[in-house]
N, C-alpha and C. Protein backbone atom coordinates (compact mmCIF):
# COMPACT_ATOMS: atom_id res chain seq x y z
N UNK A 1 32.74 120.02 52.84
CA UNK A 1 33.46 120.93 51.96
C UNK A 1 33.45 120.34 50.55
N UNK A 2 33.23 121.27 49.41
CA UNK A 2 33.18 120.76 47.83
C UNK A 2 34.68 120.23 47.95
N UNK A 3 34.41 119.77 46.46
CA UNK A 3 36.28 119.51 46.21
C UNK A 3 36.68 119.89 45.41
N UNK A 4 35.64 121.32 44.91
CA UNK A 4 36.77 122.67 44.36
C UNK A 4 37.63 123.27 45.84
N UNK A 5 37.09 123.42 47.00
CA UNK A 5 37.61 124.00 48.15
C UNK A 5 38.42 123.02 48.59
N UNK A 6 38.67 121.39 48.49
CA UNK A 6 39.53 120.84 49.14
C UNK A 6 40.45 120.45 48.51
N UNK A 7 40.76 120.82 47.27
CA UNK A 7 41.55 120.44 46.63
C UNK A 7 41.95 121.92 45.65
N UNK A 8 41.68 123.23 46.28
CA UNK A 8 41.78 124.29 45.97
C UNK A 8 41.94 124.38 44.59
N UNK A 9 40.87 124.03 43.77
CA UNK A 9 41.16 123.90 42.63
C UNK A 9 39.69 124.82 41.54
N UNK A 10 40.03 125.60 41.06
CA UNK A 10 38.41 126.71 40.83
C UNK A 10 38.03 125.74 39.62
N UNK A 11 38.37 125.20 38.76
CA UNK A 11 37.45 124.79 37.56
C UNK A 11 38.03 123.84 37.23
N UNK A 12 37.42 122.69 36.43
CA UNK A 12 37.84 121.68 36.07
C UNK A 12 37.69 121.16 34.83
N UNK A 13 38.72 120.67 34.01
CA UNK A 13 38.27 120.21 32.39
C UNK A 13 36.96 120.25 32.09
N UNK A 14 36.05 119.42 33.00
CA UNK A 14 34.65 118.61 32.48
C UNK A 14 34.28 118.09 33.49
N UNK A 15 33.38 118.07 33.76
CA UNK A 15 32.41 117.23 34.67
C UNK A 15 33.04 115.43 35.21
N UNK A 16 33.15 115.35 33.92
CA UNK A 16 33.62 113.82 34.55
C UNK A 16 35.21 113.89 35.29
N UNK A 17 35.90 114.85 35.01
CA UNK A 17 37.14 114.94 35.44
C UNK A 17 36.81 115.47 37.17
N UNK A 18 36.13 116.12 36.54
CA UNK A 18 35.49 116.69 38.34
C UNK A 18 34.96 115.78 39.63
N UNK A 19 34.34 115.10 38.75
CA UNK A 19 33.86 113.09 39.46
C UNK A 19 34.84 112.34 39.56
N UNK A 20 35.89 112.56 38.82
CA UNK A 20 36.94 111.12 38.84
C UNK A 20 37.95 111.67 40.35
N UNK A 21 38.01 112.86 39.87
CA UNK A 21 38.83 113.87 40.80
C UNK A 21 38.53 113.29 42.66
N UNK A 22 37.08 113.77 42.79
CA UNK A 22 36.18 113.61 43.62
C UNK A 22 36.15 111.92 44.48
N UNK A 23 36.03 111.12 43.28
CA UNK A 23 36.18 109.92 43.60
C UNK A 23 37.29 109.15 44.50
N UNK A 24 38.41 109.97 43.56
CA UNK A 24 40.04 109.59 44.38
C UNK A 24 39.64 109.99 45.70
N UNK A 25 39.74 111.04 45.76
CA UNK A 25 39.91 111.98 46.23
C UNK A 25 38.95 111.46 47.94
N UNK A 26 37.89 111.36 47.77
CA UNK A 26 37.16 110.82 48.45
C UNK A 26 37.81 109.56 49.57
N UNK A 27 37.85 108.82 48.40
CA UNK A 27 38.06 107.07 48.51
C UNK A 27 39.45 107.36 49.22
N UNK A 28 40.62 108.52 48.68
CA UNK A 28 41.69 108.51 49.98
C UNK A 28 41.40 108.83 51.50
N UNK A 29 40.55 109.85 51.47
CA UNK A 29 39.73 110.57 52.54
C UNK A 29 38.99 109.03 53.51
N UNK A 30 38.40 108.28 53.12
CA UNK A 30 37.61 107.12 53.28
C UNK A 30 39.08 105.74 54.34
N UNK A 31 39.90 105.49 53.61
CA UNK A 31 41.05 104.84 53.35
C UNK A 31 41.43 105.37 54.49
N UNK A 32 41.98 106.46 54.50
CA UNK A 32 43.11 107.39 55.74
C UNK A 32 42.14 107.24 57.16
N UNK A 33 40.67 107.34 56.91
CA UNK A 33 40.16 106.92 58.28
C UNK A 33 39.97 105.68 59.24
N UNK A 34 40.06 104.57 58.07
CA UNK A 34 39.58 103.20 58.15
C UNK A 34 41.22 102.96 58.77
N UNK A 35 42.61 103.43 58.19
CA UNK A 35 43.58 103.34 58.80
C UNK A 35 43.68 103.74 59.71
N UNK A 36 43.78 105.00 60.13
CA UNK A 36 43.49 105.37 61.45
C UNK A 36 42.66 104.57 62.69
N UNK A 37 41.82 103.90 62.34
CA UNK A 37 41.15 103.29 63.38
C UNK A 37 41.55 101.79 63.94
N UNK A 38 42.01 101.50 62.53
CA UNK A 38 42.90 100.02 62.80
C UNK A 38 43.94 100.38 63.32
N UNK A 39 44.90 101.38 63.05
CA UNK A 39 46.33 100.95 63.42
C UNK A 39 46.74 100.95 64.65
N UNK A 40 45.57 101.56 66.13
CA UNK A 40 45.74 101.35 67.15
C UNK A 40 45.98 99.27 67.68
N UNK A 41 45.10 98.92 66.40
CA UNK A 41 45.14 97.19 66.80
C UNK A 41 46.24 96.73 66.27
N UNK A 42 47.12 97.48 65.52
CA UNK A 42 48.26 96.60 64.75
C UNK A 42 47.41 95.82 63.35
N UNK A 43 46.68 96.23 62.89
CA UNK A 43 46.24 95.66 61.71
C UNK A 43 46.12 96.32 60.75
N UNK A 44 46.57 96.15 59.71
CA UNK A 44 45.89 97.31 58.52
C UNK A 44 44.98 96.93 57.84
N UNK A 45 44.55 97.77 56.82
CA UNK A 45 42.96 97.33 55.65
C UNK A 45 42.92 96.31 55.37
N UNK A 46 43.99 96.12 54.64
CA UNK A 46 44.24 94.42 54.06
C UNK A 46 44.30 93.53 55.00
N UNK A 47 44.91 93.54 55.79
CA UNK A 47 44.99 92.43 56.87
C UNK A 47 43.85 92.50 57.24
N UNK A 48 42.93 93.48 57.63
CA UNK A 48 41.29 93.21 58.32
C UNK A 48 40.28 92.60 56.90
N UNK A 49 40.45 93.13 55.90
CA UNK A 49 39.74 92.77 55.13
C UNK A 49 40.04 91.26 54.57
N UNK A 50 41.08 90.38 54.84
CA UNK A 50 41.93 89.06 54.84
C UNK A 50 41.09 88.34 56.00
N UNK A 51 40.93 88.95 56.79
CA UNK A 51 40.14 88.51 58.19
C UNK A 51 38.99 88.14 58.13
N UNK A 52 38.11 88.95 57.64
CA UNK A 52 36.61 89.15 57.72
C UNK A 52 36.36 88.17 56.58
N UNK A 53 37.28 88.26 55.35
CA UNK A 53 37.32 86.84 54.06
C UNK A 53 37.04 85.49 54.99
N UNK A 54 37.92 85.28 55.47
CA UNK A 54 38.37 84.03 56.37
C UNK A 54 37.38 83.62 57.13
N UNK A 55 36.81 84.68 57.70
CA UNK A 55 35.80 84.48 58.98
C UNK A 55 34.31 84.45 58.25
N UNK A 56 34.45 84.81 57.33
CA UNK A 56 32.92 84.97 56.78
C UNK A 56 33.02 83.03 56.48
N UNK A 57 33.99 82.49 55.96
CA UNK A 57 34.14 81.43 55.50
C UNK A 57 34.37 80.44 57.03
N UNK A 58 34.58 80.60 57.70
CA UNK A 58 34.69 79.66 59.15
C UNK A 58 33.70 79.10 59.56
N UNK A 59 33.80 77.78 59.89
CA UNK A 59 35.61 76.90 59.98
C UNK A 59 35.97 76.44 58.51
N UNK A 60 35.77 76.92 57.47
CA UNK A 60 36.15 75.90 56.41
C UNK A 60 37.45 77.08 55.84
N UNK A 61 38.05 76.62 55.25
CA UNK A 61 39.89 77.13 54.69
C UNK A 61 39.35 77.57 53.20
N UNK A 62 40.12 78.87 52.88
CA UNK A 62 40.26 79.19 51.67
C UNK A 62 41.71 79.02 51.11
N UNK A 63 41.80 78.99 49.77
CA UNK A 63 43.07 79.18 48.93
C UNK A 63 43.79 80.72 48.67
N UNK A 64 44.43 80.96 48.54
CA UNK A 64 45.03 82.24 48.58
C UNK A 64 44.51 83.05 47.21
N UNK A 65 44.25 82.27 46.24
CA UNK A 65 43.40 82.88 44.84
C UNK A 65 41.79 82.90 45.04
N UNK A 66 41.38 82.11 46.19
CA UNK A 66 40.12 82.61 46.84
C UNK A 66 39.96 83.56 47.43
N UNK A 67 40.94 83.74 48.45
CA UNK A 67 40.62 85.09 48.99
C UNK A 67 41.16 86.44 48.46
N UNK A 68 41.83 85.86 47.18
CA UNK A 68 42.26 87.38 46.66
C UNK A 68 41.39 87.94 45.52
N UNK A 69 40.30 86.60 44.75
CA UNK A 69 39.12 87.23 44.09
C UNK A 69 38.34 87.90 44.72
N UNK A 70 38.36 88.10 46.38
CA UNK A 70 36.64 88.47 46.84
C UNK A 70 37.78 90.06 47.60
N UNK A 71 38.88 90.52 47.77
CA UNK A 71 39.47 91.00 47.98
C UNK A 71 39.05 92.75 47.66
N UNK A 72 38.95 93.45 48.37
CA UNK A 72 38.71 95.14 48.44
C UNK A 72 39.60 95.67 47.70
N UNK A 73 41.08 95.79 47.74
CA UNK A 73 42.29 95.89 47.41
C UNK A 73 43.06 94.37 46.88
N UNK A 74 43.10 94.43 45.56
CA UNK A 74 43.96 92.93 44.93
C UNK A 74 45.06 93.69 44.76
N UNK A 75 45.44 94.72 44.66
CA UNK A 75 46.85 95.01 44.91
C UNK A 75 48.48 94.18 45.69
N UNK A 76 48.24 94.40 47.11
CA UNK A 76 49.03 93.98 48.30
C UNK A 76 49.28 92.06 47.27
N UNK A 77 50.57 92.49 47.83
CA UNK A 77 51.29 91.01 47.53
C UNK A 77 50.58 90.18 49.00
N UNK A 78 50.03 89.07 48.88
CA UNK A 78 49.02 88.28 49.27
C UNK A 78 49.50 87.12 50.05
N UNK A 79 51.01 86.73 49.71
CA UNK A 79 51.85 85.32 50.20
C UNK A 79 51.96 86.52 51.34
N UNK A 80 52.74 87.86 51.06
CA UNK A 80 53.53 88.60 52.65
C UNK A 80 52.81 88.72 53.51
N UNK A 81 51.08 89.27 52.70
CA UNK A 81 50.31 89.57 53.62
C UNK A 81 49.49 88.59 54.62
N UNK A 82 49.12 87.09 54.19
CA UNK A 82 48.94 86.07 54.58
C UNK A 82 50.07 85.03 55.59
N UNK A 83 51.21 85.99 55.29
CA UNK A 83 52.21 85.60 56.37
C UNK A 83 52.52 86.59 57.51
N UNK A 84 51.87 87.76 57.35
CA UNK A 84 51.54 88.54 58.24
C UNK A 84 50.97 88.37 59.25
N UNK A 85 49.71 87.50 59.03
CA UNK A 85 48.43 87.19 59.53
C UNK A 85 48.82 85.91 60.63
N UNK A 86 49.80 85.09 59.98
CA UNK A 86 50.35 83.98 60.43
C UNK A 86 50.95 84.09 61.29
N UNK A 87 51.80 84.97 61.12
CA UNK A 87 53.26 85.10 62.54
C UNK A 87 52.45 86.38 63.28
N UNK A 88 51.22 87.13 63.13
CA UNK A 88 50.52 87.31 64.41
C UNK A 88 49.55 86.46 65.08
N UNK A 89 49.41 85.22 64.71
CA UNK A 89 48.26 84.38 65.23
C UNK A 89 47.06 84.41 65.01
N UNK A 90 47.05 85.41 63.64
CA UNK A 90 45.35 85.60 63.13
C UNK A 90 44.72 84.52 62.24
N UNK A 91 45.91 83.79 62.10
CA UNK A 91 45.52 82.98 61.05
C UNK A 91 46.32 81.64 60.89
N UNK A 92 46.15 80.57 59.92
CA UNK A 92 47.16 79.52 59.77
C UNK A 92 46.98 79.08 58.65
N UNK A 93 47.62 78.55 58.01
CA UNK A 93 48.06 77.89 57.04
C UNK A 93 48.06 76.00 57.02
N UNK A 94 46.90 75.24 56.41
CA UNK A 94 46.80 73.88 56.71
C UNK A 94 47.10 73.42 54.82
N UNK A 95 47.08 72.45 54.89
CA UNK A 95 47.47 71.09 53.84
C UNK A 95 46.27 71.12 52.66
N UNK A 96 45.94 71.23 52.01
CA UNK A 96 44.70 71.09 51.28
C UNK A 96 44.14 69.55 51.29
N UNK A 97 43.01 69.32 51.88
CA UNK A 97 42.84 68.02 51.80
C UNK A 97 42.38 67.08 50.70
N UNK A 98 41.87 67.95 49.60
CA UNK A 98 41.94 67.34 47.91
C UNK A 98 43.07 67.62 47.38
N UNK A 99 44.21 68.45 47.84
CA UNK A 99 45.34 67.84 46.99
C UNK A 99 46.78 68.33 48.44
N UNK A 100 47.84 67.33 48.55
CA UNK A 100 48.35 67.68 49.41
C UNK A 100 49.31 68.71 49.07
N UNK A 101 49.60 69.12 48.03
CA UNK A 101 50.44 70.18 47.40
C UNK A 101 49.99 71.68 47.95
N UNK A 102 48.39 72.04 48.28
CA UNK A 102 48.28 72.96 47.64
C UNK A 102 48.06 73.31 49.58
N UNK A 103 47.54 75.20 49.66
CA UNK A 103 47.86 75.07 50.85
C UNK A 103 46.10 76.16 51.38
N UNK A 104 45.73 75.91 52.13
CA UNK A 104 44.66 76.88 52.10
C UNK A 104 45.06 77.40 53.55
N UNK A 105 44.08 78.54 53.86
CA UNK A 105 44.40 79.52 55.08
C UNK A 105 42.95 79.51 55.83
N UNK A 106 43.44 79.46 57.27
CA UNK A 106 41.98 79.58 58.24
C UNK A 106 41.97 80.60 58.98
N UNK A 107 41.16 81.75 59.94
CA UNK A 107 41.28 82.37 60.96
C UNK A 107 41.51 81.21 62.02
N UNK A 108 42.09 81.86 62.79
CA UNK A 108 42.59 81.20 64.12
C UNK A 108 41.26 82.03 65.38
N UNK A 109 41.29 80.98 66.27
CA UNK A 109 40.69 82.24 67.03
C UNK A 109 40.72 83.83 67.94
N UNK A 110 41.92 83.64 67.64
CA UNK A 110 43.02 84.77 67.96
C UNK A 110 42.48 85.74 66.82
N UNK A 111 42.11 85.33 65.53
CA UNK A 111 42.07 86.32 64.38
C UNK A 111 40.45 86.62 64.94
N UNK A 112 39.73 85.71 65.34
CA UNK A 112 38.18 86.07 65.41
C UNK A 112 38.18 86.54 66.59
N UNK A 113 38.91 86.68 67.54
CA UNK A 113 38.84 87.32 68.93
C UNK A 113 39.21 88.53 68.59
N UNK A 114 40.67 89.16 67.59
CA UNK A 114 40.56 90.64 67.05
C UNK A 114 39.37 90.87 66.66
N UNK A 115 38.71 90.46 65.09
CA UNK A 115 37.52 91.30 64.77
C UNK A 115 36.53 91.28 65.77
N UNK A 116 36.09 90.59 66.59
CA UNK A 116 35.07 90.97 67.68
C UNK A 116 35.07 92.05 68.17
N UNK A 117 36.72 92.54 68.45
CA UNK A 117 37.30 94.13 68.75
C UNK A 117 36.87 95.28 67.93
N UNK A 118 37.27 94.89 66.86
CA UNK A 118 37.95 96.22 65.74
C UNK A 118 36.63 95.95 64.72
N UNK A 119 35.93 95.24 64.63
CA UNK A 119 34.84 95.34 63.41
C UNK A 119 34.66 96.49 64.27
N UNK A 120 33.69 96.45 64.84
CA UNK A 120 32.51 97.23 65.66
C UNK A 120 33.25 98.95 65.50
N UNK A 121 34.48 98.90 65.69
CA UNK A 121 35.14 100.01 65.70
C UNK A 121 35.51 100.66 63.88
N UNK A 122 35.55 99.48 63.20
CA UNK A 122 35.66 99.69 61.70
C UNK A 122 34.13 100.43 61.40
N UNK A 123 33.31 99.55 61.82
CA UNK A 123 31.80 100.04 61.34
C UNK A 123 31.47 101.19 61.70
N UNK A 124 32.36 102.16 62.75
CA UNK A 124 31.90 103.50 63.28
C UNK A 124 32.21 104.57 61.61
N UNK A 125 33.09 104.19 61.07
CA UNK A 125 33.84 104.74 60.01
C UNK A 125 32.33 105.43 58.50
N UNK A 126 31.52 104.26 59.16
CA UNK A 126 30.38 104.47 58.04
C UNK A 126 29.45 105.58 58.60
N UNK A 127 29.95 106.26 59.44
CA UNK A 127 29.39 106.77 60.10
C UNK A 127 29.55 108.28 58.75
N UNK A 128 30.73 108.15 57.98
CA UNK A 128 30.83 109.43 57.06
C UNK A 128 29.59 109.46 56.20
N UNK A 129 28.78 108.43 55.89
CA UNK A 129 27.74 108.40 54.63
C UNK A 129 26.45 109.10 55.91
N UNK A 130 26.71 109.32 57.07
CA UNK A 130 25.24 109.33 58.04
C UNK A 130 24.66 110.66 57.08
N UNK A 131 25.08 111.56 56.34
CA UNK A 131 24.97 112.94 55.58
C UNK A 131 23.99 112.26 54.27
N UNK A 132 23.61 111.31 54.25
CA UNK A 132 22.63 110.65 53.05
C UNK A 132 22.01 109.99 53.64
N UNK A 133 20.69 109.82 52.57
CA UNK A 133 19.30 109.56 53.01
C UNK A 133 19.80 108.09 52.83
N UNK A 134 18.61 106.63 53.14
CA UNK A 134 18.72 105.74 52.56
C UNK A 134 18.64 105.69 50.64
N UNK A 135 17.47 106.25 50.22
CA UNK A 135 17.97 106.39 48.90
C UNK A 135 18.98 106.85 48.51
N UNK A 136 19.75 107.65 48.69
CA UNK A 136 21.17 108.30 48.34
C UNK A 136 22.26 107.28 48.54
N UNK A 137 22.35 106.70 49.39
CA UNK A 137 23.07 105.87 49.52
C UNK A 137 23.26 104.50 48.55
N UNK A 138 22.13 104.29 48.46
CA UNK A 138 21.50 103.29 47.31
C UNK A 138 21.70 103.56 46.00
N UNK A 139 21.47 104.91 45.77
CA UNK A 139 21.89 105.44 44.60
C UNK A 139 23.16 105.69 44.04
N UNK A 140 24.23 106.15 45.06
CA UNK A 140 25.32 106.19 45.10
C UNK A 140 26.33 105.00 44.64
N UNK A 141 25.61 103.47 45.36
CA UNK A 141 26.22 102.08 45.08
C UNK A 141 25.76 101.93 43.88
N UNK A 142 24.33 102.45 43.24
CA UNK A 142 24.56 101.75 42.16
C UNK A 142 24.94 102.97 40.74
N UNK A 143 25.41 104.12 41.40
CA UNK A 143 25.86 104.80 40.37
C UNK A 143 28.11 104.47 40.08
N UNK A 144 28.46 104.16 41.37
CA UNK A 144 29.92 103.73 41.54
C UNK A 144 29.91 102.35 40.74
N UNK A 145 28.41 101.53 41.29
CA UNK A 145 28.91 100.07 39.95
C UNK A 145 28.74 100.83 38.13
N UNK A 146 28.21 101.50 38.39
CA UNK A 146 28.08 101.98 36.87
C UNK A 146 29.46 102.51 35.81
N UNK A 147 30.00 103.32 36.63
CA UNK A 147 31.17 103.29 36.57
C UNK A 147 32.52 102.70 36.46
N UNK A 148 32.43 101.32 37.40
CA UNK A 148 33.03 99.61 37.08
C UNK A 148 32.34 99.13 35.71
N UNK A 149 31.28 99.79 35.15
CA UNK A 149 31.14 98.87 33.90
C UNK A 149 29.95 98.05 34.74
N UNK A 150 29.75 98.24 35.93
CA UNK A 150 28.73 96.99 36.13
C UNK A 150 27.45 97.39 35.72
C-alpha cells in the first residue's frame, strides 16, 4: 500500500516531505515487527541489539561508550538497559583490566544461548525487503546513507 493510502493523506507539501513522511513512517512499520517477534523472548530491540554488540565482540568485554557508539538506537538510557541484561543473565559486568575503576560488559552464555533462538527468528523480519531486487536493495542503503549526510 502507498503512503498516501496508509496514512490517508491525498497530497503532500513536496516530495521530500512525502519521503521523510514515508521514511518514519516505514521505519515504525519495520520497529513494531522486529518487536513483535522479540517480545515472545522477553527481549526488546535494544536489549537484542546490546546482545549481538557483545557477541559480535566475544569473549573479549566492551565499555558501555563502546557499545553505545556502534548502537541502532543511542537513545535508551544504556546503565538501565545494561542492567537489564544483567539481572536476566544475558550478560555481566567485569573490572576493566587496564584500569580498575572502569567497568566493561560481556555476554554470558545464557545471552548467546538466547540469540541462537531469536536471531534466526529476528532475520525472518527481512523478509519485508523480499519485494526488491538485489539492486534495489543496494540502492536503497545507499540512498538512506545519503540522507545521514553519508
Amino acid at each position: 500500500m502507498k503512503i498516501k493510502e496508509e496514512i490517508k493523506q491525498l497530497e503532500f507539501n513536496n516530495v521530500f516531505l512525502k519521503a521523510f513522511i514515508n521514511v518514519l513512517f516505514t521505519g515504525n512499520y519495520l520497529r513494531n515487527k522486529q518487536n513483535s517477534t522479540l517480545k515472545p523472548y522477553g527481549i526488546t530491540m535494544q536489549q537484542f541489539n546490546v546482545l549481538k554488540i557483545l557477541n559480535g565482540k566475544h569473549p573479549e568485554s566492551l565499555k558501555a561508550g563502546e557499545i553505545k557508539s556502534v548502537m541502532i538506537d543511542k537513545s535508551p538510557d544504556l546503565t538501565r538497559l545494561i542492567n537489564r541484561l544483567i539481572k536476566n543473565g544475558w550478560a555481566k559486568r567485569n573490572r576493566s583490566k587496564s584500569s580498575g575503576r572502569e567497568v566493561e560488559i560481556t555476554i554470558t552464555k545464557k545471552g548467546i544461548d538466547l540469540l541462537k533462538i531469536v536471531y534466526p527468528m529476528a532475520l525472518k523480519d527481512v523478509e519485508s525487503f523480499k519485494n526488491l531486487t538485489d539492486q534495489e536493495a543496494e540502492r536503497l542503503s545507499v540512498l538512506l546513507d545519503k540522507v545521514r549526510g553519508a
